[in-house]
PDB file of N, CA and C in Angstrom:
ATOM      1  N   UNK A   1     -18.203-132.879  30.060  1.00  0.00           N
ATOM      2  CA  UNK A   1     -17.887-132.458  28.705  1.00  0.00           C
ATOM      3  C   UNK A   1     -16.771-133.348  28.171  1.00  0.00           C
ATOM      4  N   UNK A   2     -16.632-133.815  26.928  1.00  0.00           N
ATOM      5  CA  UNK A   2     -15.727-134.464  26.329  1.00  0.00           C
ATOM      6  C   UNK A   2     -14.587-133.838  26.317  1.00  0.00           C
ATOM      7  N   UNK A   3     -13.434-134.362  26.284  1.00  0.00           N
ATOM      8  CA  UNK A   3     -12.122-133.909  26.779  1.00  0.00           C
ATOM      9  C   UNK A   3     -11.498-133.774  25.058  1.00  0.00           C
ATOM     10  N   UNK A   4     -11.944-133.970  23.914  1.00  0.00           N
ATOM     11  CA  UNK A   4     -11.655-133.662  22.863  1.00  0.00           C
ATOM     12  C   UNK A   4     -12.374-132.153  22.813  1.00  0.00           C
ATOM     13  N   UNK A   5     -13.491-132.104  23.082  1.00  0.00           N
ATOM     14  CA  UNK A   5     -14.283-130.801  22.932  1.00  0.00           C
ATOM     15  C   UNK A   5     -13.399-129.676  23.467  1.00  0.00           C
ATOM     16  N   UNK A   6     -13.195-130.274  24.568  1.00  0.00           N
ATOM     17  CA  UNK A   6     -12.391-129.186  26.305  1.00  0.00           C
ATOM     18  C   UNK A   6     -11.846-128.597  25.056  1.00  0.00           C
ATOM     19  N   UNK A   7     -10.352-129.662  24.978  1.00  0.00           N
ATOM     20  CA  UNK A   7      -9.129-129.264  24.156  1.00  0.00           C
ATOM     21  C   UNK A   7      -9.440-128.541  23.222  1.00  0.00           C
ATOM     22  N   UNK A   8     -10.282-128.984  22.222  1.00  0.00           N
ATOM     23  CA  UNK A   8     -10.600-127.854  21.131  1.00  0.00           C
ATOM     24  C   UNK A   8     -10.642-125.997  21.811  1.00  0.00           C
ATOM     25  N   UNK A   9     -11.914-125.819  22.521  1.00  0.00           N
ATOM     26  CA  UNK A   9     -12.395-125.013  23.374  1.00  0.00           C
ATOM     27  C   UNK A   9     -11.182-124.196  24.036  1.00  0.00           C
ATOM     28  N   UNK A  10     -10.523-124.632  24.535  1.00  0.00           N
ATOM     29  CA  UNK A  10      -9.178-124.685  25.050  1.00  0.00           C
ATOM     30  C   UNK A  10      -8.393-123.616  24.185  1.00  0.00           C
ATOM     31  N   UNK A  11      -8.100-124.416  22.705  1.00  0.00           N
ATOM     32  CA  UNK A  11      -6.796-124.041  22.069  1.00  0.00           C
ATOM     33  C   UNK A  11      -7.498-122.444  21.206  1.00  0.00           C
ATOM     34  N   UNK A  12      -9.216-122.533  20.505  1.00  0.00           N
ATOM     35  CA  UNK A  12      -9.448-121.999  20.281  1.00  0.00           C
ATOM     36  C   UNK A  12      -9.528-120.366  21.185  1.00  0.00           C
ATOM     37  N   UNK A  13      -9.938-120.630  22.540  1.00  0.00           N
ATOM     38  CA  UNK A  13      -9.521-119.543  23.417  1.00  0.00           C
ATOM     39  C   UNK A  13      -7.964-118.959  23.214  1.00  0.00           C
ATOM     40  N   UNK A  14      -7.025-119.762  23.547  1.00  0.00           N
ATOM     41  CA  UNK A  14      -5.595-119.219  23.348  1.00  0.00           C
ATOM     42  C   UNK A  14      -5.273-118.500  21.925  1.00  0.00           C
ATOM     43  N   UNK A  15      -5.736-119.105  20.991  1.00  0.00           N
ATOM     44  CA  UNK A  15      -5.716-118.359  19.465  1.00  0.00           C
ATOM     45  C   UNK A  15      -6.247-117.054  19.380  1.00  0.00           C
ATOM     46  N   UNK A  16      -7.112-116.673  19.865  1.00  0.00           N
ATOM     47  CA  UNK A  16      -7.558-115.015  20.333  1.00  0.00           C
ATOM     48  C   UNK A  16      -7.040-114.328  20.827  1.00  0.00           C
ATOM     49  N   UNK A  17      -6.057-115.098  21.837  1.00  0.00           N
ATOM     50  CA  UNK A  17      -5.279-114.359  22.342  1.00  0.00           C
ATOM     51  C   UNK A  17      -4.578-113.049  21.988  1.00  0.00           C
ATOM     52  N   UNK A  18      -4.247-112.185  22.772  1.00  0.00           N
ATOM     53  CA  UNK A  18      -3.110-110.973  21.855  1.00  0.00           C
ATOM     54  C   UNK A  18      -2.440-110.476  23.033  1.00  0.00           C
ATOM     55  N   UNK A  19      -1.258-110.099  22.782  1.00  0.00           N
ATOM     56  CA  UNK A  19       0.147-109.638  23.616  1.00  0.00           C
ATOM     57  C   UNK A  19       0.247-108.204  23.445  1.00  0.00           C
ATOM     58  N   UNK A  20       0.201-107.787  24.544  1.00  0.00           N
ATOM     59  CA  UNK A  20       0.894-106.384  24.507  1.00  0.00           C
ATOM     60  C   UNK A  20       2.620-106.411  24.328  1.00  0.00           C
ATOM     61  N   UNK A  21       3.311-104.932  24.102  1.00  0.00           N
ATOM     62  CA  UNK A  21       4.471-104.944  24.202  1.00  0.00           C
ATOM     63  C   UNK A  21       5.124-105.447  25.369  1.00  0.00           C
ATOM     64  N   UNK A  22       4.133-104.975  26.479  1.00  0.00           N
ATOM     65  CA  UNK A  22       4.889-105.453  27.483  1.00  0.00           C
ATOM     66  C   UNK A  22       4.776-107.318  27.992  1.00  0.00           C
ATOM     67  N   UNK A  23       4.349-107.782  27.185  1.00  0.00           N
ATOM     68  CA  UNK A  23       4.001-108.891  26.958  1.00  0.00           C
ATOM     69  C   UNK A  23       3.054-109.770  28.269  1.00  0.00           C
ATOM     70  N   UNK A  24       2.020-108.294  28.366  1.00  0.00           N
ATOM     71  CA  UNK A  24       1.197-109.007  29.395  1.00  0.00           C
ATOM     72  C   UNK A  24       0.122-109.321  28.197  1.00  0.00           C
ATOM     73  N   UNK A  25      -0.865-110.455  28.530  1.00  0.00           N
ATOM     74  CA  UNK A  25      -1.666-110.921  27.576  1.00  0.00           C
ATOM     75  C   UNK A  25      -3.724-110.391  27.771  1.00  0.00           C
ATOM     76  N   UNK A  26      -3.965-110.400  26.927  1.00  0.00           N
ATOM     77  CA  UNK A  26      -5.518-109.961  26.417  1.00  0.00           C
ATOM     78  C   UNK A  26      -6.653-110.220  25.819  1.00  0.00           C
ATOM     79  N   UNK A  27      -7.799-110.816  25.725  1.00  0.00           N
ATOM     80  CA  UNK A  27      -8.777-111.095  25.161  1.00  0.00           C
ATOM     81  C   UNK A  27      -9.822-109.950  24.331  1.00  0.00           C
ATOM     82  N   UNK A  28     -10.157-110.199  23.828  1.00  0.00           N
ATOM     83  CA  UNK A  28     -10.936-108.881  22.666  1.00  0.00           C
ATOM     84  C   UNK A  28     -12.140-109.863  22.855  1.00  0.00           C
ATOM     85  N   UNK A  29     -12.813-108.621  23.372  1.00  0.00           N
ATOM     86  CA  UNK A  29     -14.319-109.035  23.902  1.00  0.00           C
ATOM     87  C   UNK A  29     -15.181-109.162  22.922  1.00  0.00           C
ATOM     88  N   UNK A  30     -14.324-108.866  21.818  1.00  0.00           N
ATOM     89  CA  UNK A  30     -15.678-108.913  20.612  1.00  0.00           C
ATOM     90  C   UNK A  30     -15.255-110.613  19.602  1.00  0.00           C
ATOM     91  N   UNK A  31     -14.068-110.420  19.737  1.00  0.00           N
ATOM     92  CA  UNK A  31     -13.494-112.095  19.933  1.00  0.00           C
ATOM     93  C   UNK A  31     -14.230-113.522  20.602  1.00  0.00           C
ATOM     94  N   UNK A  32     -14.448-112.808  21.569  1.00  0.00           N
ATOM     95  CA  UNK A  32     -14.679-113.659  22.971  1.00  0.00           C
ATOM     96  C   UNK A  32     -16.017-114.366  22.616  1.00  0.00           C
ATOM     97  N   UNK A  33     -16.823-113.012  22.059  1.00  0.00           N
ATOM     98  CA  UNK A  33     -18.372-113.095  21.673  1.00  0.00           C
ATOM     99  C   UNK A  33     -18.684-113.882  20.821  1.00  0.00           C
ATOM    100  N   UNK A  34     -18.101-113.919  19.703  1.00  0.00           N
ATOM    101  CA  UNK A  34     -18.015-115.105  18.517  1.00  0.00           C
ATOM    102  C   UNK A  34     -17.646-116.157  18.872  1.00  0.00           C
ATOM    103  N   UNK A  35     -16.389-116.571  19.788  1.00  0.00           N
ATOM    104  CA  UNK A  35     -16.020-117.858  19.938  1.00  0.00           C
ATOM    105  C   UNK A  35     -16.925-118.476  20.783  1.00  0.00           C
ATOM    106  N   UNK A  36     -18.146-117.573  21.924  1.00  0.00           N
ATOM    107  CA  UNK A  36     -18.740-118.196  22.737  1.00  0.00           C
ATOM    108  C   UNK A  36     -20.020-118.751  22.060  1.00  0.00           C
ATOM    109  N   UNK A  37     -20.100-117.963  20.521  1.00  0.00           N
ATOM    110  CA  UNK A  37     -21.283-117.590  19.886  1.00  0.00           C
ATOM    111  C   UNK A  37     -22.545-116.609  20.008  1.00  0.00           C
ATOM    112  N   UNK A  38     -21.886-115.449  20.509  1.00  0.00           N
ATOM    113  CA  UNK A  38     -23.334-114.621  20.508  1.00  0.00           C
ATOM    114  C   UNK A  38     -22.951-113.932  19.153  1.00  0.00           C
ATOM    115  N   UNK A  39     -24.797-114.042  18.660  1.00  0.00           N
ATOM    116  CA  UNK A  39     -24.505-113.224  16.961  1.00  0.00           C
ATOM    117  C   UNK A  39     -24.284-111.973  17.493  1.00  0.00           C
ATOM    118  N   UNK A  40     -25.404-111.514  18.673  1.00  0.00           N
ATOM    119  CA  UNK A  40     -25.641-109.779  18.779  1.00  0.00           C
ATOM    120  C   UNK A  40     -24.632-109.255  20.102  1.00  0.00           C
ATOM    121  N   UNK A  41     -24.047-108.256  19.752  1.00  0.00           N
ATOM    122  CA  UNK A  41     -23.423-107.687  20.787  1.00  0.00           C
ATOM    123  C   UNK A  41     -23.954-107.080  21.852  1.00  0.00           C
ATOM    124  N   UNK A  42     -25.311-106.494  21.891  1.00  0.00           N
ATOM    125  CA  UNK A  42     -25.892-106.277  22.677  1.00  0.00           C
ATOM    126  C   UNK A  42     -26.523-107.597  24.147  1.00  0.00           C
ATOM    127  N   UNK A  43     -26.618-108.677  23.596  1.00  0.00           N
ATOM    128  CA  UNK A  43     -26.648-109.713  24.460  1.00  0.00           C
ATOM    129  C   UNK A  43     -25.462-110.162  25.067  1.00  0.00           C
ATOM    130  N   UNK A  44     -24.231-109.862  24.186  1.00  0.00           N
ATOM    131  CA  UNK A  44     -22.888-110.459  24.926  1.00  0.00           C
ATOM    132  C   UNK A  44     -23.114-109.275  25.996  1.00  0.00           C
ATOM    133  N   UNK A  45     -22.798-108.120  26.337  1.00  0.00           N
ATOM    134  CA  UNK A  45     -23.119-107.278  26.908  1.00  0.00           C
ATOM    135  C   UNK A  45     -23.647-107.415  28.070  1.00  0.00           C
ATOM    136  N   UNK A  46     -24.789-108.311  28.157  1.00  0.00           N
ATOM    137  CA  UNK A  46     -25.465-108.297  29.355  1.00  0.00           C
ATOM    138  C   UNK A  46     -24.945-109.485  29.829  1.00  0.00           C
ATOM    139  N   UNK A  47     -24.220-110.354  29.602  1.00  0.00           N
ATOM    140  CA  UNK A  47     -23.408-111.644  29.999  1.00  0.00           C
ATOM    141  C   UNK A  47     -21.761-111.069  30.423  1.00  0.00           C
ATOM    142  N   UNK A  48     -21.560-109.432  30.669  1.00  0.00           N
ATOM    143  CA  UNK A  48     -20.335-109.311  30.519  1.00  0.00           C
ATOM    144  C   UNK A  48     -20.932-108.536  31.697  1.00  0.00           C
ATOM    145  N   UNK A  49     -22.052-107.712  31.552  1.00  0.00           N
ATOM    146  CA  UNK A  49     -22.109-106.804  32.853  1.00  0.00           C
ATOM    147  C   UNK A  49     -21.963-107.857  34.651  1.00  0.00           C
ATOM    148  N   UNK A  50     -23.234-109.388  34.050  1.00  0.00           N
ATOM    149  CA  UNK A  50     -22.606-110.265  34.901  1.00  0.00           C
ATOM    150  C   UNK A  50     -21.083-110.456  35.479  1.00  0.00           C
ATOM    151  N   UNK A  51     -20.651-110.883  34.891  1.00  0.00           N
ATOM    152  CA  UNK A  51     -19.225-111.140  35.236  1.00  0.00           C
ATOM    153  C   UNK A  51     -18.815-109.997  35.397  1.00  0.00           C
ATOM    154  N   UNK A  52     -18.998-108.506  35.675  1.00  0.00           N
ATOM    155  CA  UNK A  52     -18.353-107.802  35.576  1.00  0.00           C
ATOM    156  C   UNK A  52     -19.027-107.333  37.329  1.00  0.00           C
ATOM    157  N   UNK A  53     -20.248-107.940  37.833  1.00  0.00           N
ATOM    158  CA  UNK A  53     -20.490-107.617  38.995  1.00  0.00           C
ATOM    159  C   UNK A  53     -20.001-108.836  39.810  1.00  0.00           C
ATOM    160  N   UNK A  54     -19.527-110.019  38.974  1.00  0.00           N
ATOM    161  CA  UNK A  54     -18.934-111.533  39.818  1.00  0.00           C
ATOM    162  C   UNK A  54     -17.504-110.537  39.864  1.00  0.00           C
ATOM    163  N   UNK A  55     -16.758-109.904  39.327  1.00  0.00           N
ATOM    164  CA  UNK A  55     -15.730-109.407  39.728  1.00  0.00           C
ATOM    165  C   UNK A  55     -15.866-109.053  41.076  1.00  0.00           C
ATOM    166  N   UNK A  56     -16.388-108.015  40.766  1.00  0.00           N
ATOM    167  CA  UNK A  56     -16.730-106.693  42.041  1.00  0.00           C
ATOM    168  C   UNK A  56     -16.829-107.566  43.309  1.00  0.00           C
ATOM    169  N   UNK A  57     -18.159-108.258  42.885  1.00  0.00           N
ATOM    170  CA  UNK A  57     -18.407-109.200  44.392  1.00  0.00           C
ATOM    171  C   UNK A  57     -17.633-110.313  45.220  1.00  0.00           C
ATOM    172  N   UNK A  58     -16.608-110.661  44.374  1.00  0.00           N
ATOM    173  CA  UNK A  58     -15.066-111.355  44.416  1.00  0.00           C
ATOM    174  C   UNK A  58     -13.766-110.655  44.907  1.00  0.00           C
ATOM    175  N   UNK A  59     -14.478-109.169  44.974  1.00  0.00           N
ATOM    176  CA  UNK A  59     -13.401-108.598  45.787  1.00  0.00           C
ATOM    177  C   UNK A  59     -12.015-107.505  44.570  1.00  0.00           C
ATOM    178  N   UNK A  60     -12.407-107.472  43.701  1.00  0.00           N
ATOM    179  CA  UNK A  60     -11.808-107.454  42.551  1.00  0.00           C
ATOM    180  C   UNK A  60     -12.058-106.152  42.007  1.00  0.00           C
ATOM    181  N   UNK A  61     -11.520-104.803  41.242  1.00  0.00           N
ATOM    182  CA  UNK A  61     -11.721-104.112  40.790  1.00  0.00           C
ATOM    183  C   UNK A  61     -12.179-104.145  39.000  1.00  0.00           C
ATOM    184  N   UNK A  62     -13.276-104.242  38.435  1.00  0.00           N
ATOM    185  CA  UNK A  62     -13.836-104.592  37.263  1.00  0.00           C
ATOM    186  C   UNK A  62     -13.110-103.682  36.251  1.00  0.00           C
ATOM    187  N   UNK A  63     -11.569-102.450  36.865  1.00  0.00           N
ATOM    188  CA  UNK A  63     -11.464-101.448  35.455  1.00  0.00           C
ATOM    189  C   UNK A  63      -9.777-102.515  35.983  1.00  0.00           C
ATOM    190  N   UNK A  64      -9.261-103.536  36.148  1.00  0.00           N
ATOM    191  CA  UNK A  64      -8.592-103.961  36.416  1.00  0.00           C
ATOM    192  C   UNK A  64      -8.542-105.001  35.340  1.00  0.00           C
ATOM    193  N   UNK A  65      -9.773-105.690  34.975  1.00  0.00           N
ATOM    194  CA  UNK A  65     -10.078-106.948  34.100  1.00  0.00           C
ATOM    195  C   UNK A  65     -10.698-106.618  32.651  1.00  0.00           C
ATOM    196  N   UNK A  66     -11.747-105.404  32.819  1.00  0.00           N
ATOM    197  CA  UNK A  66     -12.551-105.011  31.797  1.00  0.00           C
ATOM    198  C   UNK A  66     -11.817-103.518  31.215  1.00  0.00           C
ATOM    199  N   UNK A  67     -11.053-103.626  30.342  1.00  0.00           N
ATOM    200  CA  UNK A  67     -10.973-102.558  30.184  1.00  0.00           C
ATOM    201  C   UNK A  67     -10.978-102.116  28.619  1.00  0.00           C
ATOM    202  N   UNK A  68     -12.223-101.173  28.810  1.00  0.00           N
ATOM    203  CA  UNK A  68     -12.853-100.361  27.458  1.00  0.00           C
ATOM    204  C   UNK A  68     -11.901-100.007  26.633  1.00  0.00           C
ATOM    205  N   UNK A  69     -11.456-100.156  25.314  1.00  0.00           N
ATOM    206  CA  UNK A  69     -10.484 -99.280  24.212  1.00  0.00           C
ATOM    207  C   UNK A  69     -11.786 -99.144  22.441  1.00  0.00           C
ATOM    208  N   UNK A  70     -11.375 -98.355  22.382  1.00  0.00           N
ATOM    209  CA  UNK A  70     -12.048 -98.398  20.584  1.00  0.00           C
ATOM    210  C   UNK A  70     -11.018 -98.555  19.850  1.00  0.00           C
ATOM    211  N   UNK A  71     -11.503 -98.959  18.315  1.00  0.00           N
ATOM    212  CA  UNK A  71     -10.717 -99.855  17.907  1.00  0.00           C
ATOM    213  C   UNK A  71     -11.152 -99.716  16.322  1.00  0.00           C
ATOM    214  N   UNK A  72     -10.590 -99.553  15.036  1.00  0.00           N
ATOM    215  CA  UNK A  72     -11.050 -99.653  13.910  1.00  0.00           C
ATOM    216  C   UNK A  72     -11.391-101.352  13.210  1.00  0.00           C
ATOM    217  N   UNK A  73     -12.153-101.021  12.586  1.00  0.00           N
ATOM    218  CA  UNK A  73     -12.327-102.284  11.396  1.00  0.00           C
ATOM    219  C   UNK A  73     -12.940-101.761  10.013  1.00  0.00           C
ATOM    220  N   UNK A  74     -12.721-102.624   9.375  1.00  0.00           N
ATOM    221  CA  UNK A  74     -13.380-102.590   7.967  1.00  0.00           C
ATOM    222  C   UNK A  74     -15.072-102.116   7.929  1.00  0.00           C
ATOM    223  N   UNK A  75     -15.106-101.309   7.081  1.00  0.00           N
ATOM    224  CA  UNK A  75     -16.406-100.968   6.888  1.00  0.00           C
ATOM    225  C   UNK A  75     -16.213-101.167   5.407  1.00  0.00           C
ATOM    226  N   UNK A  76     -16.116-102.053   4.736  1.00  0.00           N
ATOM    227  CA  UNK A  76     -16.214-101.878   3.210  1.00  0.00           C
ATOM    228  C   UNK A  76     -14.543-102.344   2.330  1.00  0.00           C
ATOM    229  N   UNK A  77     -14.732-101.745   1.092  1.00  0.00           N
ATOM    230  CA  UNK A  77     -13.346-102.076   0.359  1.00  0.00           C
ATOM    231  C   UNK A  77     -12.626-101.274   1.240  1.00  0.00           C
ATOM    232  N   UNK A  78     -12.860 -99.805   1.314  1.00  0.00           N
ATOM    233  CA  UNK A  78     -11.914 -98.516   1.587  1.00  0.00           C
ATOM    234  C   UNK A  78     -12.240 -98.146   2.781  1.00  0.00           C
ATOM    235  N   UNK A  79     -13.153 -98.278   3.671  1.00  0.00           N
ATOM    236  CA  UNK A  79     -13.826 -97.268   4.412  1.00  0.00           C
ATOM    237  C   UNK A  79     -13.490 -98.067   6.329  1.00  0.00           C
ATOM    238  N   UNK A  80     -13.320 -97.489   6.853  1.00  0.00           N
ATOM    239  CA  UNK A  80     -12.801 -97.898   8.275  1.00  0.00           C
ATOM    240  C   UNK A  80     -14.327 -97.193   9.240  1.00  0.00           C
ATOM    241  N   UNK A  81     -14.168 -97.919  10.046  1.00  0.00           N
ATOM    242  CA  UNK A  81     -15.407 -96.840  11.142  1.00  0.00           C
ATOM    243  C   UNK A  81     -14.927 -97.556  12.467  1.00  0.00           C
ATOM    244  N   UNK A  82     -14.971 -96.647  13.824  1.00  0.00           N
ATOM    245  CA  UNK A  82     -14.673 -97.120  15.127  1.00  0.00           C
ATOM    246  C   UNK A  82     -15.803 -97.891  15.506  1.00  0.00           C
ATOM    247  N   UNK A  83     -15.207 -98.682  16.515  1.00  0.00           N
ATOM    248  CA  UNK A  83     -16.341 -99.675  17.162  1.00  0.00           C
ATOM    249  C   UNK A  83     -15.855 -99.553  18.461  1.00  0.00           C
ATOM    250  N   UNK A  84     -16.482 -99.687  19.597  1.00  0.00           N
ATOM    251  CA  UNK A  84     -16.400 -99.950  21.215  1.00  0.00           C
ATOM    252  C   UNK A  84     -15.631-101.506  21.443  1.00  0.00           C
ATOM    253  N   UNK A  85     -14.593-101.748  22.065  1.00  0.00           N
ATOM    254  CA  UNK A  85     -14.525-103.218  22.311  1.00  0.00           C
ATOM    255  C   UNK A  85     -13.815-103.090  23.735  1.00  0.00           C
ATOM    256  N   UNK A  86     -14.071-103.751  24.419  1.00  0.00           N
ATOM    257  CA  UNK A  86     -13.343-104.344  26.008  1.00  0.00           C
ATOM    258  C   UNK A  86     -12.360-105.333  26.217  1.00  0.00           C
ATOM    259  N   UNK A  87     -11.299-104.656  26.707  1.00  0.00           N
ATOM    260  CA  UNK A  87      -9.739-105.955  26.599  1.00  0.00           C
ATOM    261  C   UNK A  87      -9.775-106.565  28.069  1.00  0.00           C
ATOM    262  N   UNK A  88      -9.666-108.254  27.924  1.00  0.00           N
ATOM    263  CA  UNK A  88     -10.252-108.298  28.836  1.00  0.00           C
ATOM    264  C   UNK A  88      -9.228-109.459  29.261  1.00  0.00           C
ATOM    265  N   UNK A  89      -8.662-109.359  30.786  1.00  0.00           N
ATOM    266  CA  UNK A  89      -7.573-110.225  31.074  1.00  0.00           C
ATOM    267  C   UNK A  89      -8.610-111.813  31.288  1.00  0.00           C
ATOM    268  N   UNK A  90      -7.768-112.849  31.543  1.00  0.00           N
ATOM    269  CA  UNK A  90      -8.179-114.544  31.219  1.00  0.00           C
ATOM    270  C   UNK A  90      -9.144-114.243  32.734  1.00  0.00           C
ATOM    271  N   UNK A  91      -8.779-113.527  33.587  1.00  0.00           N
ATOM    272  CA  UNK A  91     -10.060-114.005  34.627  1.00  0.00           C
ATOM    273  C   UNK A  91     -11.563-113.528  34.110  1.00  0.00           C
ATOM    274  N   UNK A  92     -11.600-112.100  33.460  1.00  0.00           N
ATOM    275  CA  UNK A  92     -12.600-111.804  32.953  1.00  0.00           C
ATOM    276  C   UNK A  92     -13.178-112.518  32.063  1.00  0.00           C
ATOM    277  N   UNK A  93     -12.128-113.247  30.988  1.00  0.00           N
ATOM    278  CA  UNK A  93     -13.238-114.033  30.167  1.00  0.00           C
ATOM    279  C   UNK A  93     -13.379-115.600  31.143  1.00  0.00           C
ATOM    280  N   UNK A  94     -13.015-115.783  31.893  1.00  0.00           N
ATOM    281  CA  UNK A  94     -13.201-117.116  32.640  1.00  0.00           C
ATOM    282  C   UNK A  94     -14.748-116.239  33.670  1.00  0.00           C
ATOM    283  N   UNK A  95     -14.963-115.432  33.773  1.00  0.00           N
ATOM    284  CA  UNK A  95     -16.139-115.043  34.648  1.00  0.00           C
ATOM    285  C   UNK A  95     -17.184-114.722  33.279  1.00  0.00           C
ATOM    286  N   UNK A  96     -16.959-114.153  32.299  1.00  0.00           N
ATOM    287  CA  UNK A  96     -17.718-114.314  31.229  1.00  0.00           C
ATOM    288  C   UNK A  96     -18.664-115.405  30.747  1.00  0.00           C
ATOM    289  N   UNK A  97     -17.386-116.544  30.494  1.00  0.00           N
ATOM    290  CA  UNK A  97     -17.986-118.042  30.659  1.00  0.00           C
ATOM    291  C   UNK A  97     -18.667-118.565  31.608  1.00  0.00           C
ATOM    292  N   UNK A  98     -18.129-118.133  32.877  1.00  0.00           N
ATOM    293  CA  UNK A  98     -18.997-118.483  33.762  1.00  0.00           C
ATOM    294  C   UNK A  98     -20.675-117.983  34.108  1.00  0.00           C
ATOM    295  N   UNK A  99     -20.751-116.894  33.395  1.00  0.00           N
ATOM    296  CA  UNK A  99     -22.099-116.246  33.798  1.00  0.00           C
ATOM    297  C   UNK A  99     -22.749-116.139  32.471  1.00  0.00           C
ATOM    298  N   UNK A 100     -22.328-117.074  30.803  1.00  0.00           N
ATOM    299  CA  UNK A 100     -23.106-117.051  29.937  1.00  0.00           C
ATOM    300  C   UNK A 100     -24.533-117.611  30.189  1.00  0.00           C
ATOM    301  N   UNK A 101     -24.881-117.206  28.673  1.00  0.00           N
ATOM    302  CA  UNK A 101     -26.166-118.292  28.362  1.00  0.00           C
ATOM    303  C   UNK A 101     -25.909-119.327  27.949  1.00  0.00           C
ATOM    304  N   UNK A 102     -26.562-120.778  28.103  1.00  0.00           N
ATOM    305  CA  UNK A 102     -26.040-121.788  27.264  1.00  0.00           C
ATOM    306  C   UNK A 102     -27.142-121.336  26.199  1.00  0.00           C
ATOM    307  N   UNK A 103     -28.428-120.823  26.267  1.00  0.00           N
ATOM    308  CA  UNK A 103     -29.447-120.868  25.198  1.00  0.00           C
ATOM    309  C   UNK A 103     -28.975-119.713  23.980  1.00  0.00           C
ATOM    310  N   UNK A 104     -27.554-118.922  24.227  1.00  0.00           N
ATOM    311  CA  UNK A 104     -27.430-117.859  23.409  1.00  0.00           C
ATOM    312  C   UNK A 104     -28.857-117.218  23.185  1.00  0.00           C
ATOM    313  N   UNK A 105     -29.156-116.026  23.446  1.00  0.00           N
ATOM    314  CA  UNK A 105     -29.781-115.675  22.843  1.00  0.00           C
ATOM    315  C   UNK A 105     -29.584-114.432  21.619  1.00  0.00           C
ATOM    316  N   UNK A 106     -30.321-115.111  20.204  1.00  0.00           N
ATOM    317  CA  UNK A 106     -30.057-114.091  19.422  1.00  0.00           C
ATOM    318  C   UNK A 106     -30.709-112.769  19.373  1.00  0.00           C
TER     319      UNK A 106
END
């Protein structure tokens, strides 16, 4: 891979980033999904359950890396509605990447 690409790839991962108070750091799986490019969440999903059994089988507890919170967003001018999203420490999205599709599927 081109080492301009990497870097891009790279910095764009860190920009997603988000800090807790206690200033341990986090990925937003619904973040993760866009920057990797899946349109549908239901396909990121099955690229997350992967990595989420490369945990396990690595010796690793998956509610350690993956961990479920809901979360508001915009539904409109005025209107808010909850959504499901998974906060997910840098090994999880590094096993994410590792067990995508390159073909995305939409």
């Amino acid at each position: 891979m081109e080492t301009t690409l990497i870097t891009k790839l790279f910095t764009s991962f860190e920009e997603i980033k988000h800090l807790r108070e206690d200033g341990s750091e986090y990925w937003s799986a619904r973040d993760l999904q866009l920057l990797l490019a899946y349109k549908d969440w239901r396909n990121f999903e099955i690229v997350m359950e992967k990595a989420m059994t490369a945990c396990r089988e690595a010796g690793n507890s998956k509610f350690d890396h993956f961990v479920g919170v809901n979360k508001m967003i915009s539904a409109g001018k005025t209107a808010e509605r909850e959504i499901f999203d998974i906060h997910l420490t840098r090994y999880a999205a590094y096993l994410i990447a590792q067990n995508g599709d390159s073909r995305k599927q939409e």
